[in-house]
Protein backbone atom coordinates (compact mmCIF):
# COMPACT_ATOMS: atom_id res chain seq x y z
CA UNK A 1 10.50 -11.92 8.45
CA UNK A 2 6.71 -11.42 8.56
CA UNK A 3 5.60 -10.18 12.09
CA UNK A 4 2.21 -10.49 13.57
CA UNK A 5 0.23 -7.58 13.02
CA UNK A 6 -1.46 -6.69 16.77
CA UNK A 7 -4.72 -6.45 16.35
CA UNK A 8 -7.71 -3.76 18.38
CA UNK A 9 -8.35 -4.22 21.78
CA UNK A 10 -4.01 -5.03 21.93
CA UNK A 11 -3.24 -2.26 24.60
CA UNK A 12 0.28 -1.40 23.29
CA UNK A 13 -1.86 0.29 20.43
CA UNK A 14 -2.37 2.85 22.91
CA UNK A 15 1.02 3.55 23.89
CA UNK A 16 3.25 6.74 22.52
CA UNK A 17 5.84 5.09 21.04
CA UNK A 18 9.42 6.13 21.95
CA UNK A 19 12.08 8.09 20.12
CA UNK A 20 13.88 5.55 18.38
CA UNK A 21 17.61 7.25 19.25
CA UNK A 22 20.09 5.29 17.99
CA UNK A 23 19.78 3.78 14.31
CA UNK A 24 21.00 0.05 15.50
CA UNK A 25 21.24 -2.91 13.47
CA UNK A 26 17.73 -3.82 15.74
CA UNK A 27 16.21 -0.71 14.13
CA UNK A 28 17.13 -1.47 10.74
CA UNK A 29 16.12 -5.33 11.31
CA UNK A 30 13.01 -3.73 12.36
CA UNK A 31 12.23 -1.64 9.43
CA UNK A 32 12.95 -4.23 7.12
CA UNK A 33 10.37 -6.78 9.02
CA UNK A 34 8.29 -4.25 9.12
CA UNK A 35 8.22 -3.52 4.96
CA UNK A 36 7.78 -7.28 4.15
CA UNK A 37 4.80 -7.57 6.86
CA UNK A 38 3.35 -4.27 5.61
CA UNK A 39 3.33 -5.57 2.29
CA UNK A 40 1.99 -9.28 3.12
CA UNK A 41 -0.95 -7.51 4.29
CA UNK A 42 -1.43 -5.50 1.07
CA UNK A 43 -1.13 -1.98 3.28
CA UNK A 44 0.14 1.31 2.71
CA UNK A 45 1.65 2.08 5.81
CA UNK A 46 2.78 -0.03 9.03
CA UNK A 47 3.86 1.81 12.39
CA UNK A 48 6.04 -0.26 15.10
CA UNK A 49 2.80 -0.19 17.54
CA UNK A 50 0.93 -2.15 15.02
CA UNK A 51 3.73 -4.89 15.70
CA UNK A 52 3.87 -4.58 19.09
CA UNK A 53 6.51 -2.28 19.61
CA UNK A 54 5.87 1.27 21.35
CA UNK A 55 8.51 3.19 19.10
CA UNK A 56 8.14 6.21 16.83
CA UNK A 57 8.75 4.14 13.75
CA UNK A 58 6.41 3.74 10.89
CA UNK A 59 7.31 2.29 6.82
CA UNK A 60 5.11 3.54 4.25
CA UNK A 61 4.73 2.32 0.76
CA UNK A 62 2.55 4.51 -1.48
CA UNK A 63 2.08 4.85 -4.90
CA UNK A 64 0.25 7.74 -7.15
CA UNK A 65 -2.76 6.13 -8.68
CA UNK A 66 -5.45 7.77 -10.63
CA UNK A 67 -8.04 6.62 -8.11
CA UNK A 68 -5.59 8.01 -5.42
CA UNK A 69 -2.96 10.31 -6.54
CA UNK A 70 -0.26 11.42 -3.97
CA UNK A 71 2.68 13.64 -4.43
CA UNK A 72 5.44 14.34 -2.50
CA UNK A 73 8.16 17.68 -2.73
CA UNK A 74 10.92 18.26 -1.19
CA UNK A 75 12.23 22.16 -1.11
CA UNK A 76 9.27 23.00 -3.19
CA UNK A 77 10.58 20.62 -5.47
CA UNK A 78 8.34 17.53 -6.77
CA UNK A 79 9.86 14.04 -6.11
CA UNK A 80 9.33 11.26 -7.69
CA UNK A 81 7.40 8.86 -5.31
CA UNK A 82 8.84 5.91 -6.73
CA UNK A 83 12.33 6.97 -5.48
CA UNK A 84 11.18 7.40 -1.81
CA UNK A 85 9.50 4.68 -1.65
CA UNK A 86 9.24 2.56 0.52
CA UNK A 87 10.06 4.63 3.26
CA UNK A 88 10.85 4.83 6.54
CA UNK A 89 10.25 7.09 8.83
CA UNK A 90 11.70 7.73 12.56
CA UNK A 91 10.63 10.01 14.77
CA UNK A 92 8.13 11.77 12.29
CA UNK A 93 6.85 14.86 13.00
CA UNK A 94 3.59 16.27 10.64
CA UNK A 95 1.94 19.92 10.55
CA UNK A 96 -1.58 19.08 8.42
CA UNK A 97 -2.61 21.24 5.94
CA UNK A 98 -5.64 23.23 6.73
CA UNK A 99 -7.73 22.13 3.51
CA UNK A 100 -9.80 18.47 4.26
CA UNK A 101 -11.38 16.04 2.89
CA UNK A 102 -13.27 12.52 3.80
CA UNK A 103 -12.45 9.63 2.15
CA UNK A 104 -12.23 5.66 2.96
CA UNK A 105 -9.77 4.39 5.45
CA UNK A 106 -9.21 1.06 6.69
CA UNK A 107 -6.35 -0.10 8.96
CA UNK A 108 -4.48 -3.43 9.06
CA UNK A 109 -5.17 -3.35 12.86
CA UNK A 110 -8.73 -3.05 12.63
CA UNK A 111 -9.02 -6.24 9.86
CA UNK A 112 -12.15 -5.83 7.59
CA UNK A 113 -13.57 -2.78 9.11
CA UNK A 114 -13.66 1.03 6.73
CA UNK A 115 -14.99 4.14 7.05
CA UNK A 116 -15.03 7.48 5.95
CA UNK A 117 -12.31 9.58 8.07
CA UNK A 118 -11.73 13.30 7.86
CA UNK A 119 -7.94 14.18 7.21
CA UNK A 120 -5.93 17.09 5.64
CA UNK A 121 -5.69 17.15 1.73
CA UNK A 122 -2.15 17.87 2.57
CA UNK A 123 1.03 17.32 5.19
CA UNK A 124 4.25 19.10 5.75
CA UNK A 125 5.85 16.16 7.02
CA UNK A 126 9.75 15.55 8.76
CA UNK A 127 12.10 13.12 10.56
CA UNK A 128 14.86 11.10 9.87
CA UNK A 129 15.23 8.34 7.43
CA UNK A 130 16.94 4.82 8.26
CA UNK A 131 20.55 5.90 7.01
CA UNK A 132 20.03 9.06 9.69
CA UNK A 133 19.69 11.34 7.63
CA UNK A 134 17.01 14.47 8.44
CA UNK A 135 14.27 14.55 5.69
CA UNK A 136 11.66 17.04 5.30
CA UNK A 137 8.47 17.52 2.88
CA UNK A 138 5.01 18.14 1.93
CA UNK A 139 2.73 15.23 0.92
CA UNK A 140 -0.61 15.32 -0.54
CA UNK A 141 -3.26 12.79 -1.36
CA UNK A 142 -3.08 9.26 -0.42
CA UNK A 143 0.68 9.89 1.01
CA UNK A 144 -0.72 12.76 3.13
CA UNK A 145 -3.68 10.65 4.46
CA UNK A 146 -0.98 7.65 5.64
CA UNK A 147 1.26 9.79 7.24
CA UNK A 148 -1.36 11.18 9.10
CA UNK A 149 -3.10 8.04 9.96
CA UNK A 150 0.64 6.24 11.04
CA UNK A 151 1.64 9.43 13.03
CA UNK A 152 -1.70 9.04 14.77
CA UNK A 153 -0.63 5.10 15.88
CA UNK A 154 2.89 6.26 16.86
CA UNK A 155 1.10 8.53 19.36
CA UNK A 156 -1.43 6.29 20.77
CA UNK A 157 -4.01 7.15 18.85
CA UNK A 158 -6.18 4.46 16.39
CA UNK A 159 -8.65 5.55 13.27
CA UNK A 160 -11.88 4.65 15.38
CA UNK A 161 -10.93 8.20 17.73
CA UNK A 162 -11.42 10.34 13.99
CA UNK A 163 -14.43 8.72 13.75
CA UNK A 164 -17.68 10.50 13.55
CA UNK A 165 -20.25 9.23 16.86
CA UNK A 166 -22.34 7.92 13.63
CA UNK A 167 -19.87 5.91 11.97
CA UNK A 168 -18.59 4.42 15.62
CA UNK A 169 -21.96 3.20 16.39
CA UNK A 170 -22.67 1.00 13.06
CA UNK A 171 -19.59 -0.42 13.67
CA UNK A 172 -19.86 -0.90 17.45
CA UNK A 173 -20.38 -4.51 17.18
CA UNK A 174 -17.72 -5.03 15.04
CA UNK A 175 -15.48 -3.41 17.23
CA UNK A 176 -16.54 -5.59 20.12
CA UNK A 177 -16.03 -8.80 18.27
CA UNK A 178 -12.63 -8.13 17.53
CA UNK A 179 -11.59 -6.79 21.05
CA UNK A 180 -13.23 -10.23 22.36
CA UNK A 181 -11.18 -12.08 19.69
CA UNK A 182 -7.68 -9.91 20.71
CA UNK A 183 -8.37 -11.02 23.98
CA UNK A 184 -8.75 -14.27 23.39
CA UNK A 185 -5.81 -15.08 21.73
């Protein structure tokens, strides 16, 4: 089922989400609402705030472009993205690589609004995976840059805070718009 996404100016896009604790059939209904919204709204990564739900729980779909490569290893090992994707992720936990770049970010949250948004090249990146298992791994490129930016909503915390002043204030009207329209509705 396709869930609303919750759009700025939402308050529960401010809240740390909970652990998720028990994997229940609620959970897994979750995830799996989650994937097929995430993907109705052509986006790379979907965390349960973003559908209203204060829970550390995020799906990610990512694939290795040439525009945007990614990879992702496990034990030092490369994976093949394909085979982890899409993923979900509960109770993630990331350590960001020390190298950065800035690239374009958008944010299904945040509808037609971009900007350029520092964030580590790289991720070492761990939590548990719907069937409970523990996972563990590095990421880099585009799969590094979601995790970061979906670990950010499960703590409370929304693209606009990376931000530089500059960037916030050419889109401050924008920004105001939208918050009126959340409002609103």
């Amino acid at each position: 089922m396709i869930l609303e996404i919750v759009k700025y100016g939402d308050p529960v896009l401010r809240r740390k989400g909970k652990p998720v604790g028990e994997i229940t059939d609620e959970v897994r209904a979750l995830a799996a609402d989650m994937i097929e919204t995430m993907r109705a709204a052509n986006g790379v990564g979907l965390a349960a705030q973003q559908v209203g739900i204060p829970l550390q729980l995020t799906v990610l779909e990512v694939e290795s472009t040439e525009e945007r490569p990614s990879t992702m290893s496990i034990d030092g090992k490369e994976a093949d993205l394909a085979d982890w994707m899409p993923m979900v992720l509960l109770d993630p936990k990331i350590e960001p690589g020390k190298e950065k770049e800035t690239a374009s970010e958008g944010c299904l949250s945040f509808p037609e609004i971009t900007a350029e948004i520092e964030r580590s090249l790289s991720v070492k990146a761990s939590g548990r995976l719907l069937d409970g298992r523990p996972v563990a791994f590095e990421a880099t490129g585009l799969l590094a840059r979601a995790l970061q930016h979906e670990t950010d909503h499960l703590n409370g915390i929304l693209f606009i805070d990376r931000m530089t002043s500059a960037t916030k204030t050419s889109i401050k009207a924008k920004l105001k718009r939208l918050e009126r329209e959340t409002k609103d509705s």
